[in-house]
N, C-alpha and C. Protein backbone atom coordinates (compact mmCIF):
# COMPACT_ATOMS: atom_id res chain seq x y z
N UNK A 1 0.77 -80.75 97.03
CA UNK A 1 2.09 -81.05 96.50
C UNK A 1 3.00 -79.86 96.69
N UNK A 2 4.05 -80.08 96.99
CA UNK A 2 4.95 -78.90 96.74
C UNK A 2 5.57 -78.28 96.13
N UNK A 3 5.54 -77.16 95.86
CA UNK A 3 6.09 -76.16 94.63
C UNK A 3 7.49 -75.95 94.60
N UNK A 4 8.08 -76.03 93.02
CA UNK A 4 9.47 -75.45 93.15
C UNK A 4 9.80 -74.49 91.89
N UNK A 5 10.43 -73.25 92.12
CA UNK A 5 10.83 -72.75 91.29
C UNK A 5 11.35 -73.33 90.22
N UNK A 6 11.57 -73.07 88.92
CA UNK A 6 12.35 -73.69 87.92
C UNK A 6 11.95 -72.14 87.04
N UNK A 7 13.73 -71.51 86.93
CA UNK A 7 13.62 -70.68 85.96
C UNK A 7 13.71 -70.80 84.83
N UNK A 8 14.14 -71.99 84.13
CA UNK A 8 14.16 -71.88 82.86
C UNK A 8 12.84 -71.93 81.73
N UNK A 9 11.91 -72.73 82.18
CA UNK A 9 10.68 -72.52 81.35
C UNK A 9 9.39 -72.27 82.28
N UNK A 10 9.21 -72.48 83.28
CA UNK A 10 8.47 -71.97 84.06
C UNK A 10 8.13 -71.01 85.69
N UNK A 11 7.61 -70.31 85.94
CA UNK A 11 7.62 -70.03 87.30
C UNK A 11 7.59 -70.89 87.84
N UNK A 12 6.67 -71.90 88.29
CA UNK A 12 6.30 -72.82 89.23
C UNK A 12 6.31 -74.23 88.62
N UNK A 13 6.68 -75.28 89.51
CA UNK A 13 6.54 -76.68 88.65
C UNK A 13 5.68 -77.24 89.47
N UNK A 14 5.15 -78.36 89.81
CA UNK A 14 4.44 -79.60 90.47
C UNK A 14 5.59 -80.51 90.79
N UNK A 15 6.18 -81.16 91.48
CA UNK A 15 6.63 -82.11 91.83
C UNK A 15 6.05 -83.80 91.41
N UNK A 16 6.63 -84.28 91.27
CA UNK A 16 5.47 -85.86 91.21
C UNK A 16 4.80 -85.62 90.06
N UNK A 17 3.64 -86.23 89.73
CA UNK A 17 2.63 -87.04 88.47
C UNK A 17 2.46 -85.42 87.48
N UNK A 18 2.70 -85.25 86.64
CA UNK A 18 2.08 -83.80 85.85
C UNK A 18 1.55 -84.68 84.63
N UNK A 19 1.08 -83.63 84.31
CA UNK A 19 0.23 -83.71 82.77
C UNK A 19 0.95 -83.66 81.89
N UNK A 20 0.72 -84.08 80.90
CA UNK A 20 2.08 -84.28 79.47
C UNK A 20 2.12 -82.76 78.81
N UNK A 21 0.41 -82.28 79.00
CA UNK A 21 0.74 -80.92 78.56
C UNK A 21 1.90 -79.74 79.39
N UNK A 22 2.00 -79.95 80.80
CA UNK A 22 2.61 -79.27 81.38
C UNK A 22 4.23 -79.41 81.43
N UNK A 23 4.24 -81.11 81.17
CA UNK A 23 5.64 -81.31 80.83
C UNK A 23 6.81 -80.81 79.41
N UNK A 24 5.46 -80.24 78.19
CA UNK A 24 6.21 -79.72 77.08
C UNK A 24 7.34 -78.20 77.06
N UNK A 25 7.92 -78.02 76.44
CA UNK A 25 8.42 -76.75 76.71
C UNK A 25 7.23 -75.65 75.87
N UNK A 26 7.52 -74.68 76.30
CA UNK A 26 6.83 -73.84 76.17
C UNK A 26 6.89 -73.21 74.61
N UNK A 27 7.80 -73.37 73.98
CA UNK A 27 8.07 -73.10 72.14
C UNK A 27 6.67 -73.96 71.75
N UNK A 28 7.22 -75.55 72.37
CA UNK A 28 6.23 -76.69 71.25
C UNK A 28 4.76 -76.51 71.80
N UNK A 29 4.04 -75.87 72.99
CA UNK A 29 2.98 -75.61 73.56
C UNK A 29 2.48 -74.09 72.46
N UNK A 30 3.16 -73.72 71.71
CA UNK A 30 2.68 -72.61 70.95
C UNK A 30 2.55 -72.66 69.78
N UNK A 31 3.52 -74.08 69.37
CA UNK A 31 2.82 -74.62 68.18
C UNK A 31 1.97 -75.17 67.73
N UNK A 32 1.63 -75.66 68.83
CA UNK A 32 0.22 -76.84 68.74
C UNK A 32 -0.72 -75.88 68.67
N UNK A 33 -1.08 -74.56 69.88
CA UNK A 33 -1.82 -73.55 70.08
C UNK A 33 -2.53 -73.17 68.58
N UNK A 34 -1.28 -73.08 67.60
CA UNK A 34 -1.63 -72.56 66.55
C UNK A 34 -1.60 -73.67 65.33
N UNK A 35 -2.34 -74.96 65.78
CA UNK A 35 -2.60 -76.13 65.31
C UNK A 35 -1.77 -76.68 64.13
N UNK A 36 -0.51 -76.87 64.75
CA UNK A 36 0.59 -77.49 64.02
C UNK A 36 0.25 -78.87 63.89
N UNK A 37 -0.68 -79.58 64.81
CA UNK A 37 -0.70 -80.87 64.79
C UNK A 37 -1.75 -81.10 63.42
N UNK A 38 -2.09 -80.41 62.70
CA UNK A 38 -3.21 -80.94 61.95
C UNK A 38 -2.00 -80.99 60.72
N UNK A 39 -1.12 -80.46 60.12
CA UNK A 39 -0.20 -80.19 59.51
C UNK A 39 0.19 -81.77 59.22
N UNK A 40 0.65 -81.93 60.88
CA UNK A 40 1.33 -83.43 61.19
C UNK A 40 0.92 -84.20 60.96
N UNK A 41 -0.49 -84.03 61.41
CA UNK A 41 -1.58 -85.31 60.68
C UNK A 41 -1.72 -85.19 59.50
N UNK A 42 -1.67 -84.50 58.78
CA UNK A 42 -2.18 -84.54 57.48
C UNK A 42 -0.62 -85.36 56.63
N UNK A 43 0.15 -84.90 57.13
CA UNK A 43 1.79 -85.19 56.51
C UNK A 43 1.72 -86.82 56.38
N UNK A 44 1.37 -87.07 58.59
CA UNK A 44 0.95 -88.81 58.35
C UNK A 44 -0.14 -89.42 57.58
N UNK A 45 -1.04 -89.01 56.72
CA UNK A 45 -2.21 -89.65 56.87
C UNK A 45 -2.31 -89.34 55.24
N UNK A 46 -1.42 -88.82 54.67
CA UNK A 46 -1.88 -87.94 53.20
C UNK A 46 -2.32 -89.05 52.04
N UNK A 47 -1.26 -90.07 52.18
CA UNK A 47 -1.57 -91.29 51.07
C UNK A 47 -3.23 -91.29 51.59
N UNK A 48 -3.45 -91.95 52.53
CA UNK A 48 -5.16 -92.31 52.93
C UNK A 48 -5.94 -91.45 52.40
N UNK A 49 -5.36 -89.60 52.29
CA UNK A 49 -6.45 -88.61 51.68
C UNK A 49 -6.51 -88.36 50.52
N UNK A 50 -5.65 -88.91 49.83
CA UNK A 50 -5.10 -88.04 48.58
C UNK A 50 -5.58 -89.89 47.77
N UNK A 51 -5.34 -90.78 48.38
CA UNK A 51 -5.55 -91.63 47.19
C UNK A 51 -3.97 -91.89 46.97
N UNK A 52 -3.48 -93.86 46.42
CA UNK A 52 -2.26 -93.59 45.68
C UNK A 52 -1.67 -93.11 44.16
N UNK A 53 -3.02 -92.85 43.92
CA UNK A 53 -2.41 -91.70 42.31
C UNK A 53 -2.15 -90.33 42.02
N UNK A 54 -2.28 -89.95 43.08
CA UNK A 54 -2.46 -88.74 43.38
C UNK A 54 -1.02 -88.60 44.87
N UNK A 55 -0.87 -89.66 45.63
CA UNK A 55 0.20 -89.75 46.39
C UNK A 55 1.67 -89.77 45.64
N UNK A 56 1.30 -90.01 44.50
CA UNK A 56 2.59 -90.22 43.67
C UNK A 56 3.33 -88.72 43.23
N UNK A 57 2.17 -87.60 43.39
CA UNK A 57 2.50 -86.92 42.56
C UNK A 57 2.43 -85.16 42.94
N UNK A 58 1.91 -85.56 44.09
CA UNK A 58 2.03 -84.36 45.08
C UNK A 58 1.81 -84.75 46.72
N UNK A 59 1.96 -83.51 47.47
CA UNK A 59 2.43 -83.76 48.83
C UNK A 59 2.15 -82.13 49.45
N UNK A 60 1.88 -82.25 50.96
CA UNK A 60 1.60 -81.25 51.21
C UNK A 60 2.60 -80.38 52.27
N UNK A 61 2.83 -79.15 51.61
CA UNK A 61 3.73 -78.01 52.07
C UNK A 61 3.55 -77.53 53.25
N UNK A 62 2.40 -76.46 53.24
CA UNK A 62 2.26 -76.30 54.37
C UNK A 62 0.73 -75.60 55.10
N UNK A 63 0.44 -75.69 56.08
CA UNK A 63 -0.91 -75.27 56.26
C UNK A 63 -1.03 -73.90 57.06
N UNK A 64 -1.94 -72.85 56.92
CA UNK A 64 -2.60 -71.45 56.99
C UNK A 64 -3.67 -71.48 58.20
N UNK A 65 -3.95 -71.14 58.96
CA UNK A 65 -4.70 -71.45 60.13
C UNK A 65 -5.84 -69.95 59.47
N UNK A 66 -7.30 -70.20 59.84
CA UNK A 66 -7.72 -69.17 59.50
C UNK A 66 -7.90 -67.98 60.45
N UNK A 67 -8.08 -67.24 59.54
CA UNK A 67 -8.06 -65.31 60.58
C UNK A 67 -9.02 -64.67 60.31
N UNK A 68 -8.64 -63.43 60.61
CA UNK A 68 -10.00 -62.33 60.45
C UNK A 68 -10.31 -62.28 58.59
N UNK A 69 -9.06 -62.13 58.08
CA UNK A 69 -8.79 -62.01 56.68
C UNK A 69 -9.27 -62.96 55.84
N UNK A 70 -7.96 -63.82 56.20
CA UNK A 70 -8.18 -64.93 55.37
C UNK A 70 -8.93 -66.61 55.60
N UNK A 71 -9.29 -67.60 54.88
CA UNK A 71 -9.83 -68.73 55.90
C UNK A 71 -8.65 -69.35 55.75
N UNK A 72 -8.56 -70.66 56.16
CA UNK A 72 -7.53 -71.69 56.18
C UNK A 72 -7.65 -72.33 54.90
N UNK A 73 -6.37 -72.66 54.97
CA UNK A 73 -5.83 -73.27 53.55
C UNK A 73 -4.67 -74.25 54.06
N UNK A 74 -4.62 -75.13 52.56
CA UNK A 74 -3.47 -75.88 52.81
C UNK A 74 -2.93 -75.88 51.43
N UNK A 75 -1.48 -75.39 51.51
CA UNK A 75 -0.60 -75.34 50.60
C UNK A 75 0.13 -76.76 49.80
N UNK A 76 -0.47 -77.09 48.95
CA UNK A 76 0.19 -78.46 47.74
C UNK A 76 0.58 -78.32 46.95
N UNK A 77 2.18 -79.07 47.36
CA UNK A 77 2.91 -79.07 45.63
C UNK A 77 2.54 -80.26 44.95
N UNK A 78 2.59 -79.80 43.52
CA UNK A 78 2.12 -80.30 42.99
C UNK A 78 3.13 -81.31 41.71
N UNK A 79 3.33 -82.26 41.15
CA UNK A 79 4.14 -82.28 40.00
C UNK A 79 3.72 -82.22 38.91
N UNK A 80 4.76 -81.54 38.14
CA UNK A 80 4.22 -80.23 36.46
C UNK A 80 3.72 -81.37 35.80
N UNK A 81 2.58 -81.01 35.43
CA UNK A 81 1.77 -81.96 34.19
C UNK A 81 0.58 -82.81 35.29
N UNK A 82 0.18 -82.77 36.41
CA UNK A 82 -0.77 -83.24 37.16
C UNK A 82 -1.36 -82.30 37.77
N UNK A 83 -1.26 -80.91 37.22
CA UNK A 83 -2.24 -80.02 38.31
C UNK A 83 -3.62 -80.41 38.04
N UNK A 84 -4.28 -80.69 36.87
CA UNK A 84 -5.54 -81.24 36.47
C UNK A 84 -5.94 -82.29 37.23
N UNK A 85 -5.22 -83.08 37.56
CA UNK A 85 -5.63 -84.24 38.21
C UNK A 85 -6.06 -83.79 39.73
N UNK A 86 -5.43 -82.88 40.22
CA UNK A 86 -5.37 -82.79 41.23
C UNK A 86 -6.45 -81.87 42.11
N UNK A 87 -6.90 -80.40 40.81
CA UNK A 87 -7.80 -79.79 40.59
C UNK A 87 -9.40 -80.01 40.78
N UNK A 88 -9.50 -81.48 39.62
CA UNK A 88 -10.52 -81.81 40.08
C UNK A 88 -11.19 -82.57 41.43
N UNK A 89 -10.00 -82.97 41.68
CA UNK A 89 -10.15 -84.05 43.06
C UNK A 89 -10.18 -82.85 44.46
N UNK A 90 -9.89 -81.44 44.06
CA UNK A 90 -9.66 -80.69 44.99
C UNK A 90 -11.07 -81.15 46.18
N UNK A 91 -12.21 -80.76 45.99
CA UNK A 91 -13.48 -80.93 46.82
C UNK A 91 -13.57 -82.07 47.49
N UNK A 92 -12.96 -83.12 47.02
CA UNK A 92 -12.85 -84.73 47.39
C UNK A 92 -12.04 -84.56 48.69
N UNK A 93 -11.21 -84.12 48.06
CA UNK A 93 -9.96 -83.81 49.30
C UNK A 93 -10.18 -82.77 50.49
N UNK A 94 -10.44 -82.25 50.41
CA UNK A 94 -11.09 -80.93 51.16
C UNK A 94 -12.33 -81.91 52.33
N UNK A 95 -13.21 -82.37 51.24
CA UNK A 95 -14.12 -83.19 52.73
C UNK A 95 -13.30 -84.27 52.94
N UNK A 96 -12.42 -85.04 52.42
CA UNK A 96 -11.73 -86.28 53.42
C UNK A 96 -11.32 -85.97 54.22
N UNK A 97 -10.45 -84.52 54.18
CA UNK A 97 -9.42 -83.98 55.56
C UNK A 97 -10.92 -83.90 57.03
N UNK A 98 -11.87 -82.58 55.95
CA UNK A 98 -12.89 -82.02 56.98
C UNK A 98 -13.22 -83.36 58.32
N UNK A 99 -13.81 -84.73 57.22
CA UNK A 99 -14.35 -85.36 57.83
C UNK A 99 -13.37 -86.09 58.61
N UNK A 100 -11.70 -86.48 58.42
CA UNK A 100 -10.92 -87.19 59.04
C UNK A 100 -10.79 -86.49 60.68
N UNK A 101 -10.62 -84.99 60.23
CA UNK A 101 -10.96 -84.43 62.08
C UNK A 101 -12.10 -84.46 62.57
N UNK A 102 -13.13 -84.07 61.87
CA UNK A 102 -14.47 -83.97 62.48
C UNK A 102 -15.02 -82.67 62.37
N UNK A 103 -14.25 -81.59 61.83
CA UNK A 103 -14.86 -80.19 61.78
C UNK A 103 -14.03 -79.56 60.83
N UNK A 104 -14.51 -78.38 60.48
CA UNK A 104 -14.02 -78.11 59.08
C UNK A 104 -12.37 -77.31 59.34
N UNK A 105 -11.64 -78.04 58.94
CA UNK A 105 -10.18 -77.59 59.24
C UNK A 105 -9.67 -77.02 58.01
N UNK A 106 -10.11 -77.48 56.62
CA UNK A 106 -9.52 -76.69 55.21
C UNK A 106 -10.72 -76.45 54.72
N UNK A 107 -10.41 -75.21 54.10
CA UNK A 107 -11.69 -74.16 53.32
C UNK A 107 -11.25 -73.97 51.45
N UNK A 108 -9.89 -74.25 51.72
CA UNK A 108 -9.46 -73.87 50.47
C UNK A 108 -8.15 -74.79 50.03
N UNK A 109 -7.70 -75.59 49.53
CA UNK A 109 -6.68 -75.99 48.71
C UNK A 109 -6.09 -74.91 47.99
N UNK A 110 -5.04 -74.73 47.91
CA UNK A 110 -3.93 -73.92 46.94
C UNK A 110 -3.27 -74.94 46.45
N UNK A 111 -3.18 -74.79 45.00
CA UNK A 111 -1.50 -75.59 44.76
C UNK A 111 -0.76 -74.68 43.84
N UNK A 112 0.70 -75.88 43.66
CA UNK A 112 2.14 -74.39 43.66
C UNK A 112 2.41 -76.08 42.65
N UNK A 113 2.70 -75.74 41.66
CA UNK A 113 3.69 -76.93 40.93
C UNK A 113 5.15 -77.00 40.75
N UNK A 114 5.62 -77.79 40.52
CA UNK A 114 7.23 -77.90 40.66
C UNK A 114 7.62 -79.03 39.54
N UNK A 115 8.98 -78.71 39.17
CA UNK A 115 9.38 -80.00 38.16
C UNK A 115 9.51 -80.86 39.06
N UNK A 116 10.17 -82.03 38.12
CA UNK A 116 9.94 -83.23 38.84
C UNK A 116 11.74 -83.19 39.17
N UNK A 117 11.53 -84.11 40.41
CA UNK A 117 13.02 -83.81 41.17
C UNK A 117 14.14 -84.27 40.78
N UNK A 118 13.75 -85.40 40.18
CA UNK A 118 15.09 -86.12 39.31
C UNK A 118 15.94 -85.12 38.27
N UNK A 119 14.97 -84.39 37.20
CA UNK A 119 15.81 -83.47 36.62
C UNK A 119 15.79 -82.08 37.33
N UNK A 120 15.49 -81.85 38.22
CA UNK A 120 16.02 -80.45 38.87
C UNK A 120 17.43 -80.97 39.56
N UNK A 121 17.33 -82.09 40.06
CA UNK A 121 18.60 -82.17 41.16
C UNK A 121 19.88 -82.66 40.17
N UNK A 122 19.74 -82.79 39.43
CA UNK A 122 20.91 -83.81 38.24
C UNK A 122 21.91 -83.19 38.38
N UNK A 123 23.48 -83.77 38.73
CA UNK A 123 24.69 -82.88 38.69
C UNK A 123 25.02 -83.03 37.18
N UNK A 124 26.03 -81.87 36.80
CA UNK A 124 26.47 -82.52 35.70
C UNK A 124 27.51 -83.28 35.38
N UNK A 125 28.11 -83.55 34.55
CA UNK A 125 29.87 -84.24 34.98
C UNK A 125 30.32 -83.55 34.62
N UNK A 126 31.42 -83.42 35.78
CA UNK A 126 32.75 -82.40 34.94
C UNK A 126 33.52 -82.90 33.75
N UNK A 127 34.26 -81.74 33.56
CA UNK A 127 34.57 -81.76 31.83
C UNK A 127 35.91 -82.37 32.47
N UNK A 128 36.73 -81.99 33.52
CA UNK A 128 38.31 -82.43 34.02
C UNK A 128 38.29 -83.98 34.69
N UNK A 129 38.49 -84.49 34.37
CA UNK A 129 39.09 -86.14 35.20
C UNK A 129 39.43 -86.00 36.33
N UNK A 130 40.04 -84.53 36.69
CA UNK A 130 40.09 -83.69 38.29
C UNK A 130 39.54 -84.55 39.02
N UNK A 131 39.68 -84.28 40.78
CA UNK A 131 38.79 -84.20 41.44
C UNK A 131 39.41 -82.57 41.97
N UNK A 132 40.87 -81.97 41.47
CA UNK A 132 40.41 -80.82 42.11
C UNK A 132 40.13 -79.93 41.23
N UNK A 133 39.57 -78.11 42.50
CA UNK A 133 39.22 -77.44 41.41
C UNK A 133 40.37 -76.58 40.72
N UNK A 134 39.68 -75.51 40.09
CA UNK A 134 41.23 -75.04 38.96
C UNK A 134 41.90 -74.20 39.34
N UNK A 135 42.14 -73.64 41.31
CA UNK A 135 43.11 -73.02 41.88
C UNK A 135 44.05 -74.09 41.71
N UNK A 136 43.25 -75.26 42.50
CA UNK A 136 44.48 -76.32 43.09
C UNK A 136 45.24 -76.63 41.51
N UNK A 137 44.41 -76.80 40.52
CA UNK A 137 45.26 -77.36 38.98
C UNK A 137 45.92 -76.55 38.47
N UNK A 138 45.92 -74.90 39.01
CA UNK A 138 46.96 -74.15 38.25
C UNK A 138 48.29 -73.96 39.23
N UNK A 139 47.92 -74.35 40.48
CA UNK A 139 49.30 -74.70 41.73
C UNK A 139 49.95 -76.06 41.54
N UNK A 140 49.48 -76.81 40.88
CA UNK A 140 49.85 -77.87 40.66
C UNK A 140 50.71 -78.05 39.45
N UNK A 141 50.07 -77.39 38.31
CA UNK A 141 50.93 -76.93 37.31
C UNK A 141 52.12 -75.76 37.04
N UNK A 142 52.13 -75.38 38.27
CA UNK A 142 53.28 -74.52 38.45
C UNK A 142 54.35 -75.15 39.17
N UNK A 143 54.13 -76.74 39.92
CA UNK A 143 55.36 -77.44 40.18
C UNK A 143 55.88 -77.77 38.94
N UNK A 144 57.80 -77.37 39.38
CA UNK A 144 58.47 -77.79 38.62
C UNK A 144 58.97 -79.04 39.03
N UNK A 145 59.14 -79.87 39.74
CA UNK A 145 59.37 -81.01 39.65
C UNK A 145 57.90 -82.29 38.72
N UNK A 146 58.80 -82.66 37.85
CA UNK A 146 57.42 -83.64 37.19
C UNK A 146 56.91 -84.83 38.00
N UNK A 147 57.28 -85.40 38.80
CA UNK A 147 57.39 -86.98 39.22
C UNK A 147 56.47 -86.48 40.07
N UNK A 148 56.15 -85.38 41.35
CA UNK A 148 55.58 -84.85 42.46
C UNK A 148 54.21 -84.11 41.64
N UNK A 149 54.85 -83.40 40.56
CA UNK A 149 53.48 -82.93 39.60
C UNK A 149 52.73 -83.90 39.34
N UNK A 150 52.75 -85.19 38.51
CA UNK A 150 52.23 -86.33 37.64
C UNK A 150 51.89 -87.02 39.26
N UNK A 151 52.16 -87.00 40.19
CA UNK A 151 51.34 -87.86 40.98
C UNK A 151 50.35 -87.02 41.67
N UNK A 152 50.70 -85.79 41.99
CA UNK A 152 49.30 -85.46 42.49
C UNK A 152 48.38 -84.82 41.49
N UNK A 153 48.40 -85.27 40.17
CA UNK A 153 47.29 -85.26 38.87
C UNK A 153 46.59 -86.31 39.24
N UNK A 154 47.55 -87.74 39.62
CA UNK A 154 46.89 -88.84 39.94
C UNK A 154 46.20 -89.53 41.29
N UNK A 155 46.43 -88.31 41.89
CA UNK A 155 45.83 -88.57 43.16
C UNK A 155 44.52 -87.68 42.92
N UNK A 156 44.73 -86.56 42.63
CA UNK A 156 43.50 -85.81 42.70
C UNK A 156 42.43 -86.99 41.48
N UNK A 157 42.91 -87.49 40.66
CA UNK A 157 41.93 -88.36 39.84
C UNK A 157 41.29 -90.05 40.41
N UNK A 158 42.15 -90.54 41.46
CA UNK A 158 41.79 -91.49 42.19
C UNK A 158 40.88 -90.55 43.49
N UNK A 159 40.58 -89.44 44.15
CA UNK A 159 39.81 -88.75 44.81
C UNK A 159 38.47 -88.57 43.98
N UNK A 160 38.32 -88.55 42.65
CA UNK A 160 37.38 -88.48 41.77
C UNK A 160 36.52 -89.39 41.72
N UNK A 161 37.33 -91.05 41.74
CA UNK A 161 36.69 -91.92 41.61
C UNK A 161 36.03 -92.36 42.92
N UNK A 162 36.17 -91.96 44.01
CA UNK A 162 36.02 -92.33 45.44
C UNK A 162 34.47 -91.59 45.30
């Protein structure tokens, strides 16, 4: 086959039929290297490992490849008031993953707990009927015309309701 330069991700290309591995760029060929895909799988597959009572209530962050140091781990949040649940099921979980690849890919579970998202994310309501903030309401209150004042009170309060 004949060769062609291509500087942007490789010296040399193949022309015609290549391998899917050769067709990736070279970033996502270094993620996999350092087994991002088990991450992925685990992300797809977690209800099946975890069980749905336990799917309800945590989810997994992120995974540790092992080294000289440390072994591999996989990082789970957890939600506050189910770390027990989750604790004991740790070993359960640990061989479902092992056995779902076929070789031992987690050595260790970690988990990290978190509130639950509904009251972390809650806005509050503002105290002003506004929709603007209190630069725009003290420029606004410095028009002296009333008719141009009193409507854009009422515009900024129909922007509120939108």
């Amino acid at each position: 086959m004949p060769y062609k330069n291509n500087t942007k991700q490789r010296n040399k290309t193949i022309q015609g039929l290549r391998s899917f591995k050769d067709t990736l760029p070279t970033n996502i060929k270094k993620i996999i290297k350092k087994k991002g895909h088990i991450y992925s799988e685990t992300l797809n597959n977690w209800k099946y490992i975890v069980g749905n009572e336990l799917f309800k209530v945590c989810y997994p962050k992120s995974f540790k490849n092992a080294n000289k140091l440390n072994e591999s781990s996989l990082l789970v949040m957890v939600k506050r008031g189910h770390e027990v649940d989750l604790e004991y099921s740790k070993k359960q979980i640990t061989n479902k993953m092992n056995s779902y690849f076929g070789y031992t890919v987690v050595e260790k579970l970690k988990l990290v707990s978190f509130d639950d998202s509904l009251t972390k994310f809650k806005k509050e309501k503002a105290t002003n009927d506004n929709a603007t903030n209190s630069k725009r309401i003290e420029k606004i209150i410095d028009i002296k015309n009333e008719k141009i004042k009193n409507s854009l009170i009422e515009l900024s309060k129909i922007f509120k309701q939108r």
